[in-house]
PDB file of N, CA and C in Angstrom:
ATOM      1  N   UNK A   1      12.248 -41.658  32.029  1.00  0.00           N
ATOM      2  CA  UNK A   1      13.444 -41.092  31.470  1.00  0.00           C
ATOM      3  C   UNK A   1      14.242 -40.488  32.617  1.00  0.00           C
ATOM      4  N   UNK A   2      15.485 -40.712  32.356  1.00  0.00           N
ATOM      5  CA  UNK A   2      16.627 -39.947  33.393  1.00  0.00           C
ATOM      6  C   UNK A   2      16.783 -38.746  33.297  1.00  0.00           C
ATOM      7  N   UNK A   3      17.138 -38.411  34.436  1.00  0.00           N
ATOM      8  CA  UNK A   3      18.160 -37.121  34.066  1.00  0.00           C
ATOM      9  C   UNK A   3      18.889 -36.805  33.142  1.00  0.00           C
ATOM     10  N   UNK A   4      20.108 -37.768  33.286  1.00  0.00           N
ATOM     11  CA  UNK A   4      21.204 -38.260  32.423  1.00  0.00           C
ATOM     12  C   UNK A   4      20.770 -38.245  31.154  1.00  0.00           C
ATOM     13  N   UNK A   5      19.317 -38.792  30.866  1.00  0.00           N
ATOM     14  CA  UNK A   5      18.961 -39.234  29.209  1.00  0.00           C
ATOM     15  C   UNK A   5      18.818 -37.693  28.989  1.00  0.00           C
ATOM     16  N   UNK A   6      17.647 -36.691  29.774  1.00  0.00           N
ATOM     17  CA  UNK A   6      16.929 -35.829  29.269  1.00  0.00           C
ATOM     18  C   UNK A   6      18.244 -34.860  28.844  1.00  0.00           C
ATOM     19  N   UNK A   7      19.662 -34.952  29.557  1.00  0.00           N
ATOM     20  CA  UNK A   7      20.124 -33.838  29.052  1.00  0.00           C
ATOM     21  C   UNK A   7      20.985 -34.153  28.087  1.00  0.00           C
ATOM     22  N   UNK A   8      21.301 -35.636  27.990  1.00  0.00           N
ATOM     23  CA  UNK A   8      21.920 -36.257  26.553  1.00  0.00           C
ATOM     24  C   UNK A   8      21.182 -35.896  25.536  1.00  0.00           C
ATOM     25  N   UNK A   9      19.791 -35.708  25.287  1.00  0.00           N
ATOM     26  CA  UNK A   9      18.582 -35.822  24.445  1.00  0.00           C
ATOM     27  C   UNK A   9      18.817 -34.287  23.891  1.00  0.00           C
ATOM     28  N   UNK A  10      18.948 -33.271  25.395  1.00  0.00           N
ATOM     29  CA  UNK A  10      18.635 -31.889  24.728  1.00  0.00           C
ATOM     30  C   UNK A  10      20.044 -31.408  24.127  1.00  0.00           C
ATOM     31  N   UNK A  11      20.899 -31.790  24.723  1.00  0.00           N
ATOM     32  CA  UNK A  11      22.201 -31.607  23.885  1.00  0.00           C
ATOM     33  C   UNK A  11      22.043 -31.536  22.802  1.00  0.00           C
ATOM     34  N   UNK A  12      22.122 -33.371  22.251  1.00  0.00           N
ATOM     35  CA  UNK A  12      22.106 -33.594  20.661  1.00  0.00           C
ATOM     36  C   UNK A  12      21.126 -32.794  20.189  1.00  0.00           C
ATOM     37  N   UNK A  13      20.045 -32.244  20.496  1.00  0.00           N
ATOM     38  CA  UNK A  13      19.151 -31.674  20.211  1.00  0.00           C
ATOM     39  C   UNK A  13      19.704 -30.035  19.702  1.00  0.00           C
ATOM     40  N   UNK A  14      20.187 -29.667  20.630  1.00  0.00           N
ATOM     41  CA  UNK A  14      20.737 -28.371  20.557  1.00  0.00           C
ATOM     42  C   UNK A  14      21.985 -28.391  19.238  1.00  0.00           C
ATOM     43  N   UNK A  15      22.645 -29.448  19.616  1.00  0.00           N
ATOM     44  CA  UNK A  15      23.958 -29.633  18.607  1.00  0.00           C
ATOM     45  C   UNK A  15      23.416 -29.442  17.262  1.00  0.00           C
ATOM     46  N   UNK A  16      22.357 -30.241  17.068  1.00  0.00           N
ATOM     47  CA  UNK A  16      21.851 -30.631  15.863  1.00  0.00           C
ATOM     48  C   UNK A  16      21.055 -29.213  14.994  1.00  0.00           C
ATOM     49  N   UNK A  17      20.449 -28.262  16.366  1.00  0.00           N
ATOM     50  CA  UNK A  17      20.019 -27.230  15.577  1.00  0.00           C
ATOM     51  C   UNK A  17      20.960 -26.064  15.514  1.00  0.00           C
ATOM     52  N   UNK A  18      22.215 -26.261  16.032  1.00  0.00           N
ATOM     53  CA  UNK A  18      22.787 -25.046  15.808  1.00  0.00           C
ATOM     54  C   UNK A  18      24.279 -25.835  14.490  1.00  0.00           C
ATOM     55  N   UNK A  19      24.121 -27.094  13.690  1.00  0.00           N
ATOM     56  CA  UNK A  19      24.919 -27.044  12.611  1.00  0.00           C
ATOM     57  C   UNK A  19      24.319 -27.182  11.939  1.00  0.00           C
ATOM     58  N   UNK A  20      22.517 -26.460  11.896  1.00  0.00           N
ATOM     59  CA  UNK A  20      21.653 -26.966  10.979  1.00  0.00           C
ATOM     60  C   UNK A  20      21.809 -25.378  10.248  1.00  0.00           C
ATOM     61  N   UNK A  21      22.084 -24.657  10.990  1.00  0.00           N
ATOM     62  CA  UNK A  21      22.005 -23.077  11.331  1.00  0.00           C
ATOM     63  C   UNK A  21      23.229 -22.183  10.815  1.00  0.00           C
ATOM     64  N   UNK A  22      24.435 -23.042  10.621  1.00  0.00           N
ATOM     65  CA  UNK A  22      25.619 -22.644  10.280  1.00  0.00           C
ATOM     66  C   UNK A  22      25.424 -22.520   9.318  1.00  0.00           C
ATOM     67  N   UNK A  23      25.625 -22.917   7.772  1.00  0.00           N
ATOM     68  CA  UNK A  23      25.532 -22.510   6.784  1.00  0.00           C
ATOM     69  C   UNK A  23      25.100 -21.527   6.346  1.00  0.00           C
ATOM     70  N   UNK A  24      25.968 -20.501   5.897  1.00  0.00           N
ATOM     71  CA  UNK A  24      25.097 -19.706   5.438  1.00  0.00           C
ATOM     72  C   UNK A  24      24.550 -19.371   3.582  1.00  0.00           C
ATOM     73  N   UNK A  25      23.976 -18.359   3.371  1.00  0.00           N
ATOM     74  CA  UNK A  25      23.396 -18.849   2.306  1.00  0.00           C
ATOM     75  C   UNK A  25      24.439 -17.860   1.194  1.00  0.00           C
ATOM     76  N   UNK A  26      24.798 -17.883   0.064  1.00  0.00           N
ATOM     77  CA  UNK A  26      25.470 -17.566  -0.614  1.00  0.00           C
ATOM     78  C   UNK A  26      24.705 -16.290  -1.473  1.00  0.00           C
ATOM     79  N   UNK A  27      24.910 -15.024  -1.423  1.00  0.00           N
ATOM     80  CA  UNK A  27      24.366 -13.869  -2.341  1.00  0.00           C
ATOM     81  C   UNK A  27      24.270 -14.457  -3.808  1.00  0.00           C
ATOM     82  N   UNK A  28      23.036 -13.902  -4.381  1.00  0.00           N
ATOM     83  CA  UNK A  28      23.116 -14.182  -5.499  1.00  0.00           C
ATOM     84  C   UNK A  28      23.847 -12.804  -6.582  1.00  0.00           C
ATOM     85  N   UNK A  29      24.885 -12.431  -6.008  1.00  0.00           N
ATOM     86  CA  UNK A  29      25.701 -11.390  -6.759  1.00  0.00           C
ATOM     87  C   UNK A  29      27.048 -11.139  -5.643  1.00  0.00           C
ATOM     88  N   UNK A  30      28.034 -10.559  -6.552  1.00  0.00           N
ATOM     89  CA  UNK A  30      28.777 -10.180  -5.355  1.00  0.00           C
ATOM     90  C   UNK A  30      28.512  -8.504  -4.550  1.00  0.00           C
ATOM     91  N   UNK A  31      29.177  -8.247  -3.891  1.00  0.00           N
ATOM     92  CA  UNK A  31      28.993  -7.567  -2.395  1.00  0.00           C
ATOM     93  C   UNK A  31      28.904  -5.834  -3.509  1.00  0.00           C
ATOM     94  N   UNK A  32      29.947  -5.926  -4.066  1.00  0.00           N
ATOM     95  CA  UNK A  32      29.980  -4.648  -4.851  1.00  0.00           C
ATOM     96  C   UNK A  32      28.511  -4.298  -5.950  1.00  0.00           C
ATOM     97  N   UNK A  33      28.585  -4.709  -6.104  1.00  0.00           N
ATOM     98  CA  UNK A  33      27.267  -5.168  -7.359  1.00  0.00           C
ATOM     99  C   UNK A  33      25.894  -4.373  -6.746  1.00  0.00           C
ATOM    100  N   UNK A  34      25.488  -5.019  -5.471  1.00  0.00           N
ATOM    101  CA  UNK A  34      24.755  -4.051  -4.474  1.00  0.00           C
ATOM    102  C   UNK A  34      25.278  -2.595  -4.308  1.00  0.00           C
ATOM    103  N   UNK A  35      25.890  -1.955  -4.350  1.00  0.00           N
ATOM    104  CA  UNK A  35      26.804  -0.737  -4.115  1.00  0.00           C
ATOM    105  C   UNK A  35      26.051   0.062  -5.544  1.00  0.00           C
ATOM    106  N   UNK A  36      26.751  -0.474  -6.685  1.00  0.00           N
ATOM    107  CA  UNK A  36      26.591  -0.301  -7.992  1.00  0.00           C
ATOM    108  C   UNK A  36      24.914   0.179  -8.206  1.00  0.00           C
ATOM    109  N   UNK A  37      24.172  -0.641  -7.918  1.00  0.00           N
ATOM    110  CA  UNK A  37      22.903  -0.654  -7.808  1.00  0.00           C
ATOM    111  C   UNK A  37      22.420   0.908  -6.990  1.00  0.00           C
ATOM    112  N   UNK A  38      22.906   1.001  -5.762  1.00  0.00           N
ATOM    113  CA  UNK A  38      22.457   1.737  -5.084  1.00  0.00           C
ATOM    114  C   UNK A  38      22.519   2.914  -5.290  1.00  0.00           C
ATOM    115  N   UNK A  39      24.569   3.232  -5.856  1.00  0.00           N
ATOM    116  CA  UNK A  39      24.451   4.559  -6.062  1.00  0.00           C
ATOM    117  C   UNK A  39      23.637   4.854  -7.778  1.00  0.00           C
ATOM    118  N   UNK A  40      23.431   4.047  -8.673  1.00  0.00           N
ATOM    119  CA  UNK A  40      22.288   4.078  -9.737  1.00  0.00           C
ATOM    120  C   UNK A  40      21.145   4.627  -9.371  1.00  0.00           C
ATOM    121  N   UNK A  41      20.488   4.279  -8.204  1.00  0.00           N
ATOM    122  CA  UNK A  41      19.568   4.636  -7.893  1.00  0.00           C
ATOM    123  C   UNK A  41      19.604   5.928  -7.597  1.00  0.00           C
ATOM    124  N   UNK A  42      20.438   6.356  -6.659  1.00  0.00           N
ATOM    125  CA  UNK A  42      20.907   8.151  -5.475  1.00  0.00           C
ATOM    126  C   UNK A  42      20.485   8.542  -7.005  1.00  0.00           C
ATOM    127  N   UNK A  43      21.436   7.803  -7.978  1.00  0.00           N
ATOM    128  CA  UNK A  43      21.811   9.279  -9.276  1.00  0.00           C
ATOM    129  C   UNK A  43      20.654   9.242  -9.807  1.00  0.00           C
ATOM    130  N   UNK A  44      19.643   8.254 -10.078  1.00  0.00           N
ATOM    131  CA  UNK A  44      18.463   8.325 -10.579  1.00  0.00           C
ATOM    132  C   UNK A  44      17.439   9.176  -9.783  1.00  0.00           C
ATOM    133  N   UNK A  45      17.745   9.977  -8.325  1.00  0.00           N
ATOM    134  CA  UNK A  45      16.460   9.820  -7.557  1.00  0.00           C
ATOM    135  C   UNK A  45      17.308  11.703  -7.950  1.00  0.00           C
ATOM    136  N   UNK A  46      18.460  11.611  -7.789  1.00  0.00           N
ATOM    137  CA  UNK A  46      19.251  13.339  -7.644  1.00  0.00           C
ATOM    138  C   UNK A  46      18.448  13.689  -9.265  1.00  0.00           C
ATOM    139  N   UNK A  47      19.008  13.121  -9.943  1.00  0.00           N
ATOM    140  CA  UNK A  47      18.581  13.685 -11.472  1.00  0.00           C
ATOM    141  C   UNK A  47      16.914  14.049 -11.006  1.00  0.00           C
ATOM    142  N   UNK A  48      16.235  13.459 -10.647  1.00  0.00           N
ATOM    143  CA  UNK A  48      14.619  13.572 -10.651  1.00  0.00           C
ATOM    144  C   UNK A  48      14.528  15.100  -9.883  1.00  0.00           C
ATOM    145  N   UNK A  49      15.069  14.839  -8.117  1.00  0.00           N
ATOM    146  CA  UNK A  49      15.289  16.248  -7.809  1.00  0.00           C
ATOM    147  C   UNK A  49      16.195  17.640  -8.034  1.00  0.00           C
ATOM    148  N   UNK A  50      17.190  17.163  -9.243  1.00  0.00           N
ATOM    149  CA  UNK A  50      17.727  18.002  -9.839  1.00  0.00           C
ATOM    150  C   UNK A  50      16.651  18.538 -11.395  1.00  0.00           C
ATOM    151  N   UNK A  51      15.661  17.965 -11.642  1.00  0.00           N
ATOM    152  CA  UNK A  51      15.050  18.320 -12.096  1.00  0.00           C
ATOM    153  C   UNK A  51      13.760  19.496 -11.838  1.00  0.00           C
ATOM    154  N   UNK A  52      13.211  19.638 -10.536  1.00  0.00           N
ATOM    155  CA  UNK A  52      12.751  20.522 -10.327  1.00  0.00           C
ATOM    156  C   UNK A  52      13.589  22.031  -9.481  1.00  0.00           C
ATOM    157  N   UNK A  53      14.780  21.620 -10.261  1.00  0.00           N
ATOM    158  CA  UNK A  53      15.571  23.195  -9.867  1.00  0.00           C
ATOM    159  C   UNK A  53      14.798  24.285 -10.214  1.00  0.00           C
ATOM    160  N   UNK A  54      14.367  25.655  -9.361  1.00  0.00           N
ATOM    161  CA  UNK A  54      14.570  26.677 -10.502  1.00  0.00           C
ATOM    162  C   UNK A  54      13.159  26.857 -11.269  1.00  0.00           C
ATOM    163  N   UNK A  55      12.012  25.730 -10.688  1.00  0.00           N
ATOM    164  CA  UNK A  55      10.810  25.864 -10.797  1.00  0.00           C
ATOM    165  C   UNK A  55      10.227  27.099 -10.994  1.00  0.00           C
ATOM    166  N   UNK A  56      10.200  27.722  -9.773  1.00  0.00           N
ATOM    167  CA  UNK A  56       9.559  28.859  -9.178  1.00  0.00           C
ATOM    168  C   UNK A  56       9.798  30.064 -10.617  1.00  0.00           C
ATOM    169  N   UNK A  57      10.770  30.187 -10.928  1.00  0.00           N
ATOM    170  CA  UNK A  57      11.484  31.234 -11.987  1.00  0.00           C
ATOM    171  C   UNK A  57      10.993  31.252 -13.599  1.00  0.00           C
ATOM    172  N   UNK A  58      10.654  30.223 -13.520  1.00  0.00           N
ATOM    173  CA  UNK A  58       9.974  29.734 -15.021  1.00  0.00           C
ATOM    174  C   UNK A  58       8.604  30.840 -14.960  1.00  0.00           C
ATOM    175  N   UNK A  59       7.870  30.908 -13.810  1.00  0.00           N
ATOM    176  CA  UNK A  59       6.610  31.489 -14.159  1.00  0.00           C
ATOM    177  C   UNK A  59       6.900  32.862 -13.107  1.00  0.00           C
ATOM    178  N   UNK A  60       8.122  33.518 -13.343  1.00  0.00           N
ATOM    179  CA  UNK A  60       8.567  34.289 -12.895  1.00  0.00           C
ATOM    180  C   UNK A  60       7.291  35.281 -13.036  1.00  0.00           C
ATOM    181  N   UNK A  61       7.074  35.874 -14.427  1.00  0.00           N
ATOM    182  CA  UNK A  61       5.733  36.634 -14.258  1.00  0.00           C
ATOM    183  C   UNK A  61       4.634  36.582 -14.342  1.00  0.00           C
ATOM    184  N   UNK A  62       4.294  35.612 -13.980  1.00  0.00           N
ATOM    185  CA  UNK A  62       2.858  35.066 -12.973  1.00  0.00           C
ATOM    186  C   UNK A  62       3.137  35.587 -11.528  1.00  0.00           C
ATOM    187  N   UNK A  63       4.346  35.593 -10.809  1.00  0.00           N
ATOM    188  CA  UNK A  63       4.396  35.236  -9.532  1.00  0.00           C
ATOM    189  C   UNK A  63       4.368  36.875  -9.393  1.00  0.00           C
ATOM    190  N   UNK A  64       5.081  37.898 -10.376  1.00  0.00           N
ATOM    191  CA  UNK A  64       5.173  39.318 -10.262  1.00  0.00           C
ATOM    192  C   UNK A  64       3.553  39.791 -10.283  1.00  0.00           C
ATOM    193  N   UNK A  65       2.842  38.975 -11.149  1.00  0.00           N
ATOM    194  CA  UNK A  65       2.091  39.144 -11.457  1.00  0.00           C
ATOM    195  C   UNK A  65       0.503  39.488 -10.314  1.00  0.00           C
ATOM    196  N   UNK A  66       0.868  38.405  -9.618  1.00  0.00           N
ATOM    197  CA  UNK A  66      -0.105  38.129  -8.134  1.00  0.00           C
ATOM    198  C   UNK A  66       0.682  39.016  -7.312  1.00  0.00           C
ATOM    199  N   UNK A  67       1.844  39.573  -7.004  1.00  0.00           N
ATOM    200  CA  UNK A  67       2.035  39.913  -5.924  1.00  0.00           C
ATOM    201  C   UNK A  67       1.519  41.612  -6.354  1.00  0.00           C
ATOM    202  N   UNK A  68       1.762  41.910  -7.661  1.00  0.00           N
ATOM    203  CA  UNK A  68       1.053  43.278  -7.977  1.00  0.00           C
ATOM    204  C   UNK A  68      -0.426  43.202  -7.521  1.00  0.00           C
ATOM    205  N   UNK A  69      -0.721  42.771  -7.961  1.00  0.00           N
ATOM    206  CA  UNK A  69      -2.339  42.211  -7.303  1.00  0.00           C
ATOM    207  C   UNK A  69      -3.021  42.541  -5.811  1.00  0.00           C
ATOM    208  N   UNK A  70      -1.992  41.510  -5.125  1.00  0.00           N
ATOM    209  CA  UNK A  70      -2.307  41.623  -3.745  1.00  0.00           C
ATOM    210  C   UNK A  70      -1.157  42.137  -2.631  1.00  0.00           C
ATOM    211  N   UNK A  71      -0.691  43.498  -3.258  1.00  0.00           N
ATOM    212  CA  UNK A  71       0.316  43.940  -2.225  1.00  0.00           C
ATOM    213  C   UNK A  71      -1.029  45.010  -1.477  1.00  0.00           C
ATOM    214  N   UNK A  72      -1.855  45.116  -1.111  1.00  0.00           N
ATOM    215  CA  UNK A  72      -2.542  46.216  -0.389  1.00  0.00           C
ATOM    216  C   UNK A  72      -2.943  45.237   0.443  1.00  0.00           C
ATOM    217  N   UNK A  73      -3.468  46.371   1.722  1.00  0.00           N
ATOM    218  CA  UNK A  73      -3.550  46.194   2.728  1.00  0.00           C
ATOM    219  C   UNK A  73      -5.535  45.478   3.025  1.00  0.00           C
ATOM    220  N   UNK A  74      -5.937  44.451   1.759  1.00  0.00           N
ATOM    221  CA  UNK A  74      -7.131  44.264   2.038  1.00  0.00           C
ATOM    222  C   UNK A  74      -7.740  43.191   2.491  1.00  0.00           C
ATOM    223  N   UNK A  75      -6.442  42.491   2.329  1.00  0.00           N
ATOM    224  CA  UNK A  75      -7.081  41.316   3.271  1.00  0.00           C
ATOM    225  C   UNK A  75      -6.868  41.806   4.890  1.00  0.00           C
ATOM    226  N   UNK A  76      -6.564  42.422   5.090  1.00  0.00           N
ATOM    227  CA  UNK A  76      -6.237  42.235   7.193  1.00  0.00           C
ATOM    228  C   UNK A  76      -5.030  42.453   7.514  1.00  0.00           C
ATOM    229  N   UNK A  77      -4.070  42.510   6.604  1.00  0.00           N
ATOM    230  CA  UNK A  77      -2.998  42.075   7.101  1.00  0.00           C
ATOM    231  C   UNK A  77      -2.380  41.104   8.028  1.00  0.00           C
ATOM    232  N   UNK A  78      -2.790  40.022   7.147  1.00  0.00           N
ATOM    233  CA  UNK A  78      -2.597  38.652   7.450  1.00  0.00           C
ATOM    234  C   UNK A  78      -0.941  37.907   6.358  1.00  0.00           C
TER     235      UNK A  78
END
């Protein structure tokens, strides 16, 4: 084989894999649709952490409750 052939060969070669490569592939939705989806989700994930607002306050006197408990000086003061 030639020169001449080997780089005729890798050409077409090259040609052939880069209009094999062009096409691209078509979404199966349009561009917005993804968007739609996403912020569904934020609002689904906010509602979840808008749900543990305000936790702490619910067992407000439980929490009064322990700190009456253990305000002295017996552990170490740690």
């Amino acid at each position: 084989m030639s020169l001449v052939t080997a780089v005729h060969t890798a050409t077409v070669q090259t040609a052939t894999v880069l209009t094999e490569t062009v096409h691209a592939r078509e979404l199966p939705m349009e561009g917005w649709v993804y968007g739609l989806i996403a912020l569904a989700i934020f609002a689904a994930l906010g509602f979840v952490v808008a749900s543990y607002r305000d936790v702490a306050n619910r067992h407000a006197a439980k929490a009064a409750a322990y700190a009456a408990r253990h305000t002295g000086d017996e552990h170490g003061g740690h």
